[in-house]
PDBML (XML) file of the C-alpha atoms, coordinates in Angstrom:
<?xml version="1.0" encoding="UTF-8" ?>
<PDBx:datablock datablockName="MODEL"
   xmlns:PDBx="http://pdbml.pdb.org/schema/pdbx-v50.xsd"
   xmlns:xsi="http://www.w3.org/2001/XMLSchema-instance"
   xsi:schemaLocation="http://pdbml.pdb.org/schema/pdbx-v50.xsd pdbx-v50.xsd">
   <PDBx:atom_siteCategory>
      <PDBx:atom_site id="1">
         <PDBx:B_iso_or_equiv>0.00</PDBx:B_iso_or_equiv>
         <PDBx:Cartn_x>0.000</PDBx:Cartn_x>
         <PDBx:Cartn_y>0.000</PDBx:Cartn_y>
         <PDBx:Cartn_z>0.000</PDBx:Cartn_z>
         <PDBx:auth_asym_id>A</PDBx:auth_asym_id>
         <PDBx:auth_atom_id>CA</PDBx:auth_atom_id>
         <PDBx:auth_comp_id>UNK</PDBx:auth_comp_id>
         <PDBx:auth_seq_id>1</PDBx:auth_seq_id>
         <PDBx:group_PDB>ATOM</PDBx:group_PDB>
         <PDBx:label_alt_id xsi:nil="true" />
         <PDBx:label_asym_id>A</PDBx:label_asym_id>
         <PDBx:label_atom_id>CA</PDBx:label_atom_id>
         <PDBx:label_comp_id>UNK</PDBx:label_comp_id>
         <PDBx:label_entity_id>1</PDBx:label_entity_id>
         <PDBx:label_seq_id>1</PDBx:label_seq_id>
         <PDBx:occupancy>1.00</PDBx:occupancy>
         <PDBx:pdbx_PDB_model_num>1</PDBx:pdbx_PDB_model_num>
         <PDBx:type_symbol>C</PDBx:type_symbol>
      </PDBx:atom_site>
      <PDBx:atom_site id="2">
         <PDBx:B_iso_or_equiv>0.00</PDBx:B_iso_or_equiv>
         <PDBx:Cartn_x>2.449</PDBx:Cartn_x>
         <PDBx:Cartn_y>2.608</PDBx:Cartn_y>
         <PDBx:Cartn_z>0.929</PDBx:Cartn_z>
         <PDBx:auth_asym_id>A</PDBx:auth_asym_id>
         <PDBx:auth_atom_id>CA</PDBx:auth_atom_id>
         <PDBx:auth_comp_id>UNK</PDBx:auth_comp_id>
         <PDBx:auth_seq_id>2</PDBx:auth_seq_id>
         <PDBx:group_PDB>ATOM</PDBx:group_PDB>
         <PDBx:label_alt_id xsi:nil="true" />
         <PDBx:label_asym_id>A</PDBx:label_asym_id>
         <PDBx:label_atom_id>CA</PDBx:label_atom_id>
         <PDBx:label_comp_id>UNK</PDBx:label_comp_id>
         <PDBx:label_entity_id>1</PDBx:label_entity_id>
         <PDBx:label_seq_id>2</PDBx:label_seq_id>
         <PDBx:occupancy>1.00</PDBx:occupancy>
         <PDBx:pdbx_PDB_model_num>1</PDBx:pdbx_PDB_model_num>
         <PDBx:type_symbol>C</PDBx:type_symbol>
      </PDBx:atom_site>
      <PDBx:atom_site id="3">
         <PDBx:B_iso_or_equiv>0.00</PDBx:B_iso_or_equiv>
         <PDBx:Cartn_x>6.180</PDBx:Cartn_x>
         <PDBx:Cartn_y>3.478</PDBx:Cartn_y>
         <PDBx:Cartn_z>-0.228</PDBx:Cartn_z>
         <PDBx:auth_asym_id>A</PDBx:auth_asym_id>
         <PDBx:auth_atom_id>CA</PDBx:auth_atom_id>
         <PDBx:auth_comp_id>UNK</PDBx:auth_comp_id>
         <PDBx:auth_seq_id>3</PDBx:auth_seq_id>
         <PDBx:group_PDB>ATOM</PDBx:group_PDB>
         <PDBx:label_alt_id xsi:nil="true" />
         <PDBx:label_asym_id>A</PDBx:label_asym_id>
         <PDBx:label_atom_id>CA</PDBx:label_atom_id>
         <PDBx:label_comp_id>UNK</PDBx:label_comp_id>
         <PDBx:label_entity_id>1</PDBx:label_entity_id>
         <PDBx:label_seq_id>3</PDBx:label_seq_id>
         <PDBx:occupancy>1.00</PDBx:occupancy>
         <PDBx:pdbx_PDB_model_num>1</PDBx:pdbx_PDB_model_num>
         <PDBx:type_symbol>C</PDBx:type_symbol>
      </PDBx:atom_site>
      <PDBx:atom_site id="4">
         <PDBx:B_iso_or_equiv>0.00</PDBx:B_iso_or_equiv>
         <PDBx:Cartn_x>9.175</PDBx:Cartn_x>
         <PDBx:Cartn_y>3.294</PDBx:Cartn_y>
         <PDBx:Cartn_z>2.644</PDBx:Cartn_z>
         <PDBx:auth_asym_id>A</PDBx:auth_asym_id>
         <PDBx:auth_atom_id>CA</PDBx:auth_atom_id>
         <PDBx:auth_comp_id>UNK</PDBx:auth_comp_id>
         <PDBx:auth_seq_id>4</PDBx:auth_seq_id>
         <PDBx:group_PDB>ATOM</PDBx:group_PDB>
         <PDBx:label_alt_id xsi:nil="true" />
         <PDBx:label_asym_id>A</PDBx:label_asym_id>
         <PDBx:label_atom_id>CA</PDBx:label_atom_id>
         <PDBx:label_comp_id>UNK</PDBx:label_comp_id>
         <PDBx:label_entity_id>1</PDBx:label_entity_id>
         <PDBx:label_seq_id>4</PDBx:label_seq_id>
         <PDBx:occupancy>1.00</PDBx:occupancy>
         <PDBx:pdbx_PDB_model_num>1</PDBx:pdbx_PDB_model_num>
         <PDBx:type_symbol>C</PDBx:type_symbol>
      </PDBx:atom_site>
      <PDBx:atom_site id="5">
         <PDBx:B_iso_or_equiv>0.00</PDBx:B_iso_or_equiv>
         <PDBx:Cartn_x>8.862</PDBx:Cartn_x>
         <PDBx:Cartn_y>6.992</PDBx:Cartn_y>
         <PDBx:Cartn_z>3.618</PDBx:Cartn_z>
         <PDBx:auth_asym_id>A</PDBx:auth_asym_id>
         <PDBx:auth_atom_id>CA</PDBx:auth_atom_id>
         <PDBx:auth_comp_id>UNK</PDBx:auth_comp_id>
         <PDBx:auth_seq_id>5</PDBx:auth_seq_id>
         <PDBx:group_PDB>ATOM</PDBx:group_PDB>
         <PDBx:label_alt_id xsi:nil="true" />
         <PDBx:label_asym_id>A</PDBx:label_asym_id>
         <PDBx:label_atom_id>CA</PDBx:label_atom_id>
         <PDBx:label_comp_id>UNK</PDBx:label_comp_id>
         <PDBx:label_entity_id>1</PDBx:label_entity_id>
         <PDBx:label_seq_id>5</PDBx:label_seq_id>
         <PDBx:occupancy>1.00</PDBx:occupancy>
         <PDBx:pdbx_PDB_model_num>1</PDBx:pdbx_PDB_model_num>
         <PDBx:type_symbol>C</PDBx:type_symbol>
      </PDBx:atom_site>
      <PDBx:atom_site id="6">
         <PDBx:B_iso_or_equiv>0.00</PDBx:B_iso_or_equiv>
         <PDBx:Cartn_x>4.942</PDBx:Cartn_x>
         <PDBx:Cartn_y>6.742</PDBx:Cartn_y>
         <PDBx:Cartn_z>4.870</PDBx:Cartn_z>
         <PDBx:auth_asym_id>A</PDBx:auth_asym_id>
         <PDBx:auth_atom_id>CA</PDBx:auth_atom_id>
         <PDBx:auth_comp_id>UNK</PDBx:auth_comp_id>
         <PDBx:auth_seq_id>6</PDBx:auth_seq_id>
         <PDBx:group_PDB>ATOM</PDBx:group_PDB>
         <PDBx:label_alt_id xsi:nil="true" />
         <PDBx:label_asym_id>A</PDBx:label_asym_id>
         <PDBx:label_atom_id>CA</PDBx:label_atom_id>
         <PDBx:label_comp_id>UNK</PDBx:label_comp_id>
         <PDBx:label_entity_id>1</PDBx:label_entity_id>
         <PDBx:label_seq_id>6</PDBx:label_seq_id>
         <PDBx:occupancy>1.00</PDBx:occupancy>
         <PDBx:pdbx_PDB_model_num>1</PDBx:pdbx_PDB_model_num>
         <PDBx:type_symbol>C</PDBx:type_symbol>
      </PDBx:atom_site>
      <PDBx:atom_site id="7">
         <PDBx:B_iso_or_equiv>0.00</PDBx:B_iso_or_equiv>
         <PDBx:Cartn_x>5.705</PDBx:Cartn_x>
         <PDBx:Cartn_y>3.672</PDBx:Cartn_y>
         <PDBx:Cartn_z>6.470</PDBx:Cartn_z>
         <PDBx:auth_asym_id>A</PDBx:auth_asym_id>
         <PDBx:auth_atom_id>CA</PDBx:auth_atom_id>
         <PDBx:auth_comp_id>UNK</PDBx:auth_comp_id>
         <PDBx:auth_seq_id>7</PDBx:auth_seq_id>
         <PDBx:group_PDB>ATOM</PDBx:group_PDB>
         <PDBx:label_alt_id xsi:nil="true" />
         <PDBx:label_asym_id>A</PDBx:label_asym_id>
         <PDBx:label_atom_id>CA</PDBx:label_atom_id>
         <PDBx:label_comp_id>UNK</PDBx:label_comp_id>
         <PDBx:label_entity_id>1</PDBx:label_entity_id>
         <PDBx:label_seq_id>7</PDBx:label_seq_id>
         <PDBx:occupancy>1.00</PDBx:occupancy>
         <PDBx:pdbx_PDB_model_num>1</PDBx:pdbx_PDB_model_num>
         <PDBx:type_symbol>C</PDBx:type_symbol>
      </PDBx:atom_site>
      <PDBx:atom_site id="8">
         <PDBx:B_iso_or_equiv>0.00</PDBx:B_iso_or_equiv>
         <PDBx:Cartn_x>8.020</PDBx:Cartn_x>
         <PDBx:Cartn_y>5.460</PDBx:Cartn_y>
         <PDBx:Cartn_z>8.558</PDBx:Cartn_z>
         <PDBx:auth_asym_id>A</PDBx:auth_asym_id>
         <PDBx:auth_atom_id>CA</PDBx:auth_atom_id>
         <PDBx:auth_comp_id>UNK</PDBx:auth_comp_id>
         <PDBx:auth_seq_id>8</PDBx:auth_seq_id>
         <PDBx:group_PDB>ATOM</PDBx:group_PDB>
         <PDBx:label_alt_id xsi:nil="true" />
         <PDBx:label_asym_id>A</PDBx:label_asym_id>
         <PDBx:label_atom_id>CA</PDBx:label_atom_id>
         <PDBx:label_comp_id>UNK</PDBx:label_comp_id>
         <PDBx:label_entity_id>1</PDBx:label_entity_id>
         <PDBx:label_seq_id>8</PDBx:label_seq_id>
         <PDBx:occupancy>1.00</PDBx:occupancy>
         <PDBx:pdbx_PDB_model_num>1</PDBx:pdbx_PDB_model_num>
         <PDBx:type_symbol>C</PDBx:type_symbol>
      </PDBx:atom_site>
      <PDBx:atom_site id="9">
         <PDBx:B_iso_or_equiv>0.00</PDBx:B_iso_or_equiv>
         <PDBx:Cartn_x>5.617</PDBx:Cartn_x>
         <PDBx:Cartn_y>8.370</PDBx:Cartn_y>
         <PDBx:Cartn_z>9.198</PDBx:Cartn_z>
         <PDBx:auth_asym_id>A</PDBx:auth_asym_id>
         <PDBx:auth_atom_id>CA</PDBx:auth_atom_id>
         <PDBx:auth_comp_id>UNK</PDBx:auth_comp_id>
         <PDBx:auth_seq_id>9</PDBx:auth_seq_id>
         <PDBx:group_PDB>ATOM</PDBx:group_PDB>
         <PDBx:label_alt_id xsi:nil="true" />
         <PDBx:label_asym_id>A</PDBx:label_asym_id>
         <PDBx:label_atom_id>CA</PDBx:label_atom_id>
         <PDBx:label_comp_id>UNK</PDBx:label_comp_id>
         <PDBx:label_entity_id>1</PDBx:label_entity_id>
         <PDBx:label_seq_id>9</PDBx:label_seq_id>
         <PDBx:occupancy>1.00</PDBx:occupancy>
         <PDBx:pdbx_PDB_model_num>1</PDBx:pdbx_PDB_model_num>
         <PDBx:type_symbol>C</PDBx:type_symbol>
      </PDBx:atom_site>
      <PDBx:atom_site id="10">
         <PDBx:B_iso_or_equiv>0.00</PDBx:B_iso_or_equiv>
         <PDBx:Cartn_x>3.450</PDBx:Cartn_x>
         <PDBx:Cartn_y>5.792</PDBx:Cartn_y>
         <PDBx:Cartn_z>10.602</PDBx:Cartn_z>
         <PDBx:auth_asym_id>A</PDBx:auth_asym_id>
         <PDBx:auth_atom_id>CA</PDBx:auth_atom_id>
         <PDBx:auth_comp_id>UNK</PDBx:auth_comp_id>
         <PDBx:auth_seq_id>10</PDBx:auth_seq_id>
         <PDBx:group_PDB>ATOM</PDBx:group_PDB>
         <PDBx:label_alt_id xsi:nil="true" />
         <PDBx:label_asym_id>A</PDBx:label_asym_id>
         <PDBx:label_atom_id>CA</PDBx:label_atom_id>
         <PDBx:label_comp_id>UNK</PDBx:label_comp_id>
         <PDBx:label_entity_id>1</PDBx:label_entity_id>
         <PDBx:label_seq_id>10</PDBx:label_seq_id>
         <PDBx:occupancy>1.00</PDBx:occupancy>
         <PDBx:pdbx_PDB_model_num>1</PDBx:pdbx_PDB_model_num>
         <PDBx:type_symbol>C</PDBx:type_symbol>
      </PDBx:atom_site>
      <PDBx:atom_site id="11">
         <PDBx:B_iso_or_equiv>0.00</PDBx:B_iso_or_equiv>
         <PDBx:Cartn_x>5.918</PDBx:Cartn_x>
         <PDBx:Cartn_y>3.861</PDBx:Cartn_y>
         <PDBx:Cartn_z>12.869</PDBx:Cartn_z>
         <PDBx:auth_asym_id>A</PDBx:auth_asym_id>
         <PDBx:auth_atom_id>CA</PDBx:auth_atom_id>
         <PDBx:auth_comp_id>UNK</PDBx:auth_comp_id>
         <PDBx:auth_seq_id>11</PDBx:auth_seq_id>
         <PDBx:group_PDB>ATOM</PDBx:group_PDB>
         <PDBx:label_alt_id xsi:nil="true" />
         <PDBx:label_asym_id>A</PDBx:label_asym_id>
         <PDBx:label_atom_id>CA</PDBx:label_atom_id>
         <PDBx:label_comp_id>UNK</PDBx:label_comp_id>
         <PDBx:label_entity_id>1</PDBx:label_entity_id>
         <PDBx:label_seq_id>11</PDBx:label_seq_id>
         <PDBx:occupancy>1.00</PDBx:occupancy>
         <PDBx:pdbx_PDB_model_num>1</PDBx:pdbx_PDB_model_num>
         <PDBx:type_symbol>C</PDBx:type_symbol>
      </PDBx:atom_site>
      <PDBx:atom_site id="12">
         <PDBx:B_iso_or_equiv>0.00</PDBx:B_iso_or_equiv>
         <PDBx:Cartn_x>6.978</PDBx:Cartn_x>
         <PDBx:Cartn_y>7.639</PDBx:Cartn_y>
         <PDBx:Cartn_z>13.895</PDBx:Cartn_z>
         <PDBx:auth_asym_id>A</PDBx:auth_asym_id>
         <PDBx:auth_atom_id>CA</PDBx:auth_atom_id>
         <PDBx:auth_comp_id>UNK</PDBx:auth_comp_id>
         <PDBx:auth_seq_id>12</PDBx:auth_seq_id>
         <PDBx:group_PDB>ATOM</PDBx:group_PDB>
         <PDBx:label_alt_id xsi:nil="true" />
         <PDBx:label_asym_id>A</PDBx:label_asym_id>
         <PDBx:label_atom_id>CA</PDBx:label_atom_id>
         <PDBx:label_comp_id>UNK</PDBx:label_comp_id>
         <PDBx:label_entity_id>1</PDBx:label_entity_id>
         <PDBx:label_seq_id>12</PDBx:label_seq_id>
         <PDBx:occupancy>1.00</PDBx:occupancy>
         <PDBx:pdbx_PDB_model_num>1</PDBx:pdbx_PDB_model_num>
         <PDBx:type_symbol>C</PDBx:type_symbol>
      </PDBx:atom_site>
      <PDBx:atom_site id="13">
         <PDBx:B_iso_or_equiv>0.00</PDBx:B_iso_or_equiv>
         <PDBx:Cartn_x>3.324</PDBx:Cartn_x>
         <PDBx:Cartn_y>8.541</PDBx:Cartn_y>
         <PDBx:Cartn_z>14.976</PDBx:Cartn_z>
         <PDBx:auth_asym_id>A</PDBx:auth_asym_id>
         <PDBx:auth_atom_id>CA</PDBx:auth_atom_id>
         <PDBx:auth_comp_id>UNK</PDBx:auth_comp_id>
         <PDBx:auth_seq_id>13</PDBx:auth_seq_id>
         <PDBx:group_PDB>ATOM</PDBx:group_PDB>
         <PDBx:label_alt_id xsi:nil="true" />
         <PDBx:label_asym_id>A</PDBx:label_asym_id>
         <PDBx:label_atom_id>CA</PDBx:label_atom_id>
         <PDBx:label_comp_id>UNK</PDBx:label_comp_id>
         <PDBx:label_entity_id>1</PDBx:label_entity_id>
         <PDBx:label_seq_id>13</PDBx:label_seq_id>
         <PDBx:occupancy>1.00</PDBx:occupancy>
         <PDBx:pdbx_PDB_model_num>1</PDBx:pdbx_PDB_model_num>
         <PDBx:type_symbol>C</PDBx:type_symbol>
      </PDBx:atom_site>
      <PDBx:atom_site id="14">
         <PDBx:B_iso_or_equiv>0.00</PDBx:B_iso_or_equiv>
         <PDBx:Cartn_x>2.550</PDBx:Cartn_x>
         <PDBx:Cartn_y>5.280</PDBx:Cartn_y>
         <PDBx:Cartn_z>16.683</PDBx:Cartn_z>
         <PDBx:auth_asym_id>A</PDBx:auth_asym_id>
         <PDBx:auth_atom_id>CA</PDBx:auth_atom_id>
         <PDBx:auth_comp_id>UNK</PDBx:auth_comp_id>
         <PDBx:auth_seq_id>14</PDBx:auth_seq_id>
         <PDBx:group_PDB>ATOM</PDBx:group_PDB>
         <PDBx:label_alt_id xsi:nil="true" />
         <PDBx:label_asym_id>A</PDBx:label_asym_id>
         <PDBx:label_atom_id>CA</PDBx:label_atom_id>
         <PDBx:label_comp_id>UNK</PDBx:label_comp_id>
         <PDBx:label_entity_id>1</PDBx:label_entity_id>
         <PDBx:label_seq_id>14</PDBx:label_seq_id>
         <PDBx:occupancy>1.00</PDBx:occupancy>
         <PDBx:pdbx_PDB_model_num>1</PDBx:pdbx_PDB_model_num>
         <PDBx:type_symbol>C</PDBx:type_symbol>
      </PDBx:atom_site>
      <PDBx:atom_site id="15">
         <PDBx:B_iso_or_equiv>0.00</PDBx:B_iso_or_equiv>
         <PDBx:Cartn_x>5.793</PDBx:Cartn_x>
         <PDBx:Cartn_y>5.928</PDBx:Cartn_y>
         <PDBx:Cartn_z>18.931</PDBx:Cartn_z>
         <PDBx:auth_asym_id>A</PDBx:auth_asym_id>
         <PDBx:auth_atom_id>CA</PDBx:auth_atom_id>
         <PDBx:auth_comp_id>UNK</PDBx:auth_comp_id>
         <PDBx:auth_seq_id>15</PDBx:auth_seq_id>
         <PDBx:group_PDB>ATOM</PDBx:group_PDB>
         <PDBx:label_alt_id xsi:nil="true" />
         <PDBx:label_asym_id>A</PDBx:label_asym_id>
         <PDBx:label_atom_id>CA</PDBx:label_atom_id>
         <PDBx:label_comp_id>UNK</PDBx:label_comp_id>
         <PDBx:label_entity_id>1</PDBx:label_entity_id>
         <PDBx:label_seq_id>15</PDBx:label_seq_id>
         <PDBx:occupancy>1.00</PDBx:occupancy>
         <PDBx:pdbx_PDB_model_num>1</PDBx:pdbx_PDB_model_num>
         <PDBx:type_symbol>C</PDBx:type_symbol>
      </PDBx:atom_site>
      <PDBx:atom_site id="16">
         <PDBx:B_iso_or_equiv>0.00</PDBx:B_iso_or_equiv>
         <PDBx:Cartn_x>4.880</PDBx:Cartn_x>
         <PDBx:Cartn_y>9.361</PDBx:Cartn_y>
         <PDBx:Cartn_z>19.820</PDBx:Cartn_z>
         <PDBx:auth_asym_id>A</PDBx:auth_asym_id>
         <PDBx:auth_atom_id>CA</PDBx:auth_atom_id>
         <PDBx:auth_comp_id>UNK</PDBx:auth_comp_id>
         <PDBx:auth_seq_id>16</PDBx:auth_seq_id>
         <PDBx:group_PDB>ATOM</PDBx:group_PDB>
         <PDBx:label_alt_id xsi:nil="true" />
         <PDBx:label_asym_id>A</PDBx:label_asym_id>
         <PDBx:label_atom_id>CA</PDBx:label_atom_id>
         <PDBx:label_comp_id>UNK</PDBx:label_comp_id>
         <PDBx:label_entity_id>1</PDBx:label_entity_id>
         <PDBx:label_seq_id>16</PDBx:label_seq_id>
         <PDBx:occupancy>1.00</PDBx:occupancy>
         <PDBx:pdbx_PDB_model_num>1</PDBx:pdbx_PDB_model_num>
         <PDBx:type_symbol>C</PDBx:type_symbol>
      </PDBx:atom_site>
      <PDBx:atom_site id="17">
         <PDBx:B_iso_or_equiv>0.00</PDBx:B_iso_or_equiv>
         <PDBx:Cartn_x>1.775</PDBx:Cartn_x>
         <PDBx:Cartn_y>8.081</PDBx:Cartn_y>
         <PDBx:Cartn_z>22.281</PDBx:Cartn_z>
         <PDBx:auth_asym_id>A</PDBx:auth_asym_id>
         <PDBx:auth_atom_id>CA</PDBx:auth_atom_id>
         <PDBx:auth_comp_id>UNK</PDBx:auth_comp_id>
         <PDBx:auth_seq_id>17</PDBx:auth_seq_id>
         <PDBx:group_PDB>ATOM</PDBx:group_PDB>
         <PDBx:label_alt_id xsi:nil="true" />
         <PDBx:label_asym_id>A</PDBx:label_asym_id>
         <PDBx:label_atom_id>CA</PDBx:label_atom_id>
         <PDBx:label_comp_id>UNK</PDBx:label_comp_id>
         <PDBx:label_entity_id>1</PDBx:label_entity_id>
         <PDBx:label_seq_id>17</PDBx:label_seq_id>
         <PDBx:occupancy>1.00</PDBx:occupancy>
         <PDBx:pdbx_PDB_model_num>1</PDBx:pdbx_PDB_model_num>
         <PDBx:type_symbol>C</PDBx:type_symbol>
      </PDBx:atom_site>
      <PDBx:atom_site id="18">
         <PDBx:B_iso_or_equiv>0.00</PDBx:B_iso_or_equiv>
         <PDBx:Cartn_x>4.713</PDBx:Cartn_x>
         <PDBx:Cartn_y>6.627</PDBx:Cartn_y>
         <PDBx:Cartn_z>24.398</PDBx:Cartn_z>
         <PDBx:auth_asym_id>A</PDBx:auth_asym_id>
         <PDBx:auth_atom_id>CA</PDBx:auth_atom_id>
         <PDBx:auth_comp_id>UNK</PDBx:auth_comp_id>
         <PDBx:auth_seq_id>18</PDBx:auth_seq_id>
         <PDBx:group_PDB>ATOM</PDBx:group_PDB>
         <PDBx:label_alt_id xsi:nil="true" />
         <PDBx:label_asym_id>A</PDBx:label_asym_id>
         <PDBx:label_atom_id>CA</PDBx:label_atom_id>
         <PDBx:label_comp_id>UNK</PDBx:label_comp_id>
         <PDBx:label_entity_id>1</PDBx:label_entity_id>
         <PDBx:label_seq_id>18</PDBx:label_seq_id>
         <PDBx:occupancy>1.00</PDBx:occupancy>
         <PDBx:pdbx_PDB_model_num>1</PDBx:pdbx_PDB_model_num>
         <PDBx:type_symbol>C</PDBx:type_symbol>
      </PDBx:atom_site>
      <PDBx:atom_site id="19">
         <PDBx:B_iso_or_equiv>0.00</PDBx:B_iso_or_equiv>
         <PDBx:Cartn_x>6.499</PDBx:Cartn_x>
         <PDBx:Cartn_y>9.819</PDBx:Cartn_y>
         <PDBx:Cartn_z>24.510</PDBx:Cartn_z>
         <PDBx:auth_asym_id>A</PDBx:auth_asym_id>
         <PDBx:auth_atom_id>CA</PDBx:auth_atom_id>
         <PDBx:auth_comp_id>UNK</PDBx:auth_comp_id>
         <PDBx:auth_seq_id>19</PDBx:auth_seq_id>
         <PDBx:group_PDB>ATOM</PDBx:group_PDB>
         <PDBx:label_alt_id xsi:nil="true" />
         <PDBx:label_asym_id>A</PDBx:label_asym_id>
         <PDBx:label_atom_id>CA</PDBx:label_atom_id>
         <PDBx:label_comp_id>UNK</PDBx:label_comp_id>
         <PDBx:label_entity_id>1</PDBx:label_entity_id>
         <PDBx:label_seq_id>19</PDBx:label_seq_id>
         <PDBx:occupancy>1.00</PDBx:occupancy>
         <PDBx:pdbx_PDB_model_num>1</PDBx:pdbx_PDB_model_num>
         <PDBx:type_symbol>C</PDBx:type_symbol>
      </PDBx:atom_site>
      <PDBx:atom_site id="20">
         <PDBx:B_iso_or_equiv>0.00</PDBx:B_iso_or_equiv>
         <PDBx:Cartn_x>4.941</PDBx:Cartn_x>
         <PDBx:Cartn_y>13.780</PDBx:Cartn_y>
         <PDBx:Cartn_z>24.671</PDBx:Cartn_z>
         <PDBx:auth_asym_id>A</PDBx:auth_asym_id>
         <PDBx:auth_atom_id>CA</PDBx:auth_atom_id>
         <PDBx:auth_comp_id>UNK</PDBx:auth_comp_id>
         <PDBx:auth_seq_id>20</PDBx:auth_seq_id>
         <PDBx:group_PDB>ATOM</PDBx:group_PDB>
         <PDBx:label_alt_id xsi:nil="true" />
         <PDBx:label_asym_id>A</PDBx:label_asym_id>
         <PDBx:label_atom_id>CA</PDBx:label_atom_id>
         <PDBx:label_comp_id>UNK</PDBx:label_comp_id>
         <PDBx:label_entity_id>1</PDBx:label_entity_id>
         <PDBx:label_seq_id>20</PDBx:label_seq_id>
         <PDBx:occupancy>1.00</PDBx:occupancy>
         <PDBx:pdbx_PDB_model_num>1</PDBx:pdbx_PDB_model_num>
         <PDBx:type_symbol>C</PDBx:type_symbol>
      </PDBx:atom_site>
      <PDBx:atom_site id="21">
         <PDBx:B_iso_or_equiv>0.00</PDBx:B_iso_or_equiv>
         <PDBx:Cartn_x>1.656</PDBx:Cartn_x>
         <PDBx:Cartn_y>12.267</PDBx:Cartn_y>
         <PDBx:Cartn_z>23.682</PDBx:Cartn_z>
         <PDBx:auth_asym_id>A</PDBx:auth_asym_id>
         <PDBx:auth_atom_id>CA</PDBx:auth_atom_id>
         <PDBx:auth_comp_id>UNK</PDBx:auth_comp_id>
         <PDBx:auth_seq_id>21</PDBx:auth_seq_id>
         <PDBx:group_PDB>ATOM</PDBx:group_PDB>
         <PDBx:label_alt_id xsi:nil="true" />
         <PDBx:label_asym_id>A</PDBx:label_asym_id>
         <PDBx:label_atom_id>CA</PDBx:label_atom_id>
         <PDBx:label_comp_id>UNK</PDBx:label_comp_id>
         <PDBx:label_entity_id>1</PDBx:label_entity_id>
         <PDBx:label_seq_id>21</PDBx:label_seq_id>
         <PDBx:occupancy>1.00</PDBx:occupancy>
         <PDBx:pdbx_PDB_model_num>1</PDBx:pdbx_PDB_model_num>
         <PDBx:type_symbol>C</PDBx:type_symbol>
      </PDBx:atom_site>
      <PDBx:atom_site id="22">
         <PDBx:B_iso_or_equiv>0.00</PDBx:B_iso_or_equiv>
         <PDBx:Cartn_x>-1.033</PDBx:Cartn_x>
         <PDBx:Cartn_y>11.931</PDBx:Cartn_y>
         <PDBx:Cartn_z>26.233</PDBx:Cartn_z>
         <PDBx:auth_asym_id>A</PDBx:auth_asym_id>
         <PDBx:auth_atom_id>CA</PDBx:auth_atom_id>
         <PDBx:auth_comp_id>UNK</PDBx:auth_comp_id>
         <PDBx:auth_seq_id>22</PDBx:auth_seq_id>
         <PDBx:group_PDB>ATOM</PDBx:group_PDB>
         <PDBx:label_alt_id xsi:nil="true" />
         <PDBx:label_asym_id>A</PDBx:label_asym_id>
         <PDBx:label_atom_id>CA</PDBx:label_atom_id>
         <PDBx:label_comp_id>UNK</PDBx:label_comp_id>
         <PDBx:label_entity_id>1</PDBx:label_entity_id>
         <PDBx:label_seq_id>22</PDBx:label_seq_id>
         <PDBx:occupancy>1.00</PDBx:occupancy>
         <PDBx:pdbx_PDB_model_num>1</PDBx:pdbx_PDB_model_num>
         <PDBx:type_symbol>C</PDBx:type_symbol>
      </PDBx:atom_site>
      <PDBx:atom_site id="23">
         <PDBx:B_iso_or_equiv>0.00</PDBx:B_iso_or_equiv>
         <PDBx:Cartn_x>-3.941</PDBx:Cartn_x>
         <PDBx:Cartn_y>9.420</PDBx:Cartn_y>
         <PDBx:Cartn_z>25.716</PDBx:Cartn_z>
         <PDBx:auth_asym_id>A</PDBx:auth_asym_id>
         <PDBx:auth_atom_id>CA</PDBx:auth_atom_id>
         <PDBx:auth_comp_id>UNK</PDBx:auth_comp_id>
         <PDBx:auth_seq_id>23</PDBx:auth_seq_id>
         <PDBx:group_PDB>ATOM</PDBx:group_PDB>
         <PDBx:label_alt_id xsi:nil="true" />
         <PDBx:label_asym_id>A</PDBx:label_asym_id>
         <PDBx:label_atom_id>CA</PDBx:label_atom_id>
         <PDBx:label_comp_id>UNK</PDBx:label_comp_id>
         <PDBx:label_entity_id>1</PDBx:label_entity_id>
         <PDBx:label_seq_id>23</PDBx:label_seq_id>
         <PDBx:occupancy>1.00</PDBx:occupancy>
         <PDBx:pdbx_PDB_model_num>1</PDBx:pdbx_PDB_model_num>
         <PDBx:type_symbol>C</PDBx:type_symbol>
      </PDBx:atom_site>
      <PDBx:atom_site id="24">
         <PDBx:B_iso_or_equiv>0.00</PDBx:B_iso_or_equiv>
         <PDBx:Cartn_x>-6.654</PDBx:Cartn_x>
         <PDBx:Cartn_y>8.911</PDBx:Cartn_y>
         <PDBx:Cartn_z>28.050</PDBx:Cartn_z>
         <PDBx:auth_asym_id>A</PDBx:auth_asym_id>
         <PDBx:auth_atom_id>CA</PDBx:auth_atom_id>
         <PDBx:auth_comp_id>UNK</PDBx:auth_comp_id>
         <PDBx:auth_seq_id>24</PDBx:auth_seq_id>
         <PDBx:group_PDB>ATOM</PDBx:group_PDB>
         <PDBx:label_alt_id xsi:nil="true" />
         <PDBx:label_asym_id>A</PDBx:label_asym_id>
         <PDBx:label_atom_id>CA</PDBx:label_atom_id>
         <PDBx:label_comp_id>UNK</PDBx:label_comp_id>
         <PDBx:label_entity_id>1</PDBx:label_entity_id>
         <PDBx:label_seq_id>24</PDBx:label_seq_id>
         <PDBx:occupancy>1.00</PDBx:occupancy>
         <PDBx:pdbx_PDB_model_num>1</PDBx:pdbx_PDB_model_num>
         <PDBx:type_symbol>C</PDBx:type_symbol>
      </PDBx:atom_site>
      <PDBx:atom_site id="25">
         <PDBx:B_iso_or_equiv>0.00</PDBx:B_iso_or_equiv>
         <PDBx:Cartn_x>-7.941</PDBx:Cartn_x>
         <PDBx:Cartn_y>5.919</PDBx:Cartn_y>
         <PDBx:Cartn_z>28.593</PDBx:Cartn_z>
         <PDBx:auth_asym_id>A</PDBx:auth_asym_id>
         <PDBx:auth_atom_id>CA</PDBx:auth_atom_id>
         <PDBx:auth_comp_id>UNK</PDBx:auth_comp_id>
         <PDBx:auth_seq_id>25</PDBx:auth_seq_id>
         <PDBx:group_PDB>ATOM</PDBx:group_PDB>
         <PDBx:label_alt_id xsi:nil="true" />
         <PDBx:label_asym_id>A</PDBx:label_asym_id>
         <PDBx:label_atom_id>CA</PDBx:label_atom_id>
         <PDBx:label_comp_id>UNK</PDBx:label_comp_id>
         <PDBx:label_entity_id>1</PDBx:label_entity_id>
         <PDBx:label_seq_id>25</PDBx:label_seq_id>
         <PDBx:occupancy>1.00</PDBx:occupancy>
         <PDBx:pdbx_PDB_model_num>1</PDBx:pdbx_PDB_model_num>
         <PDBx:type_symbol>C</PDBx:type_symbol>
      </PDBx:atom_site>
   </PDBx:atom_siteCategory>
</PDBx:datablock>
């Protein structure tokens, strides 16, 4: 579906909620 560079914008989002991000529950 995607090329290499929006996989990695992906991966890079998804790590985000375990760093400045905060989700509620």
């Amino acid at each position: 579906l995607l090329i290499q560079d929006e996989v990695e914008l992906l991966t890079r989002a998804l790590l985000e909620w375990g760093g400045p991000a905060h989700c509620s529950d």
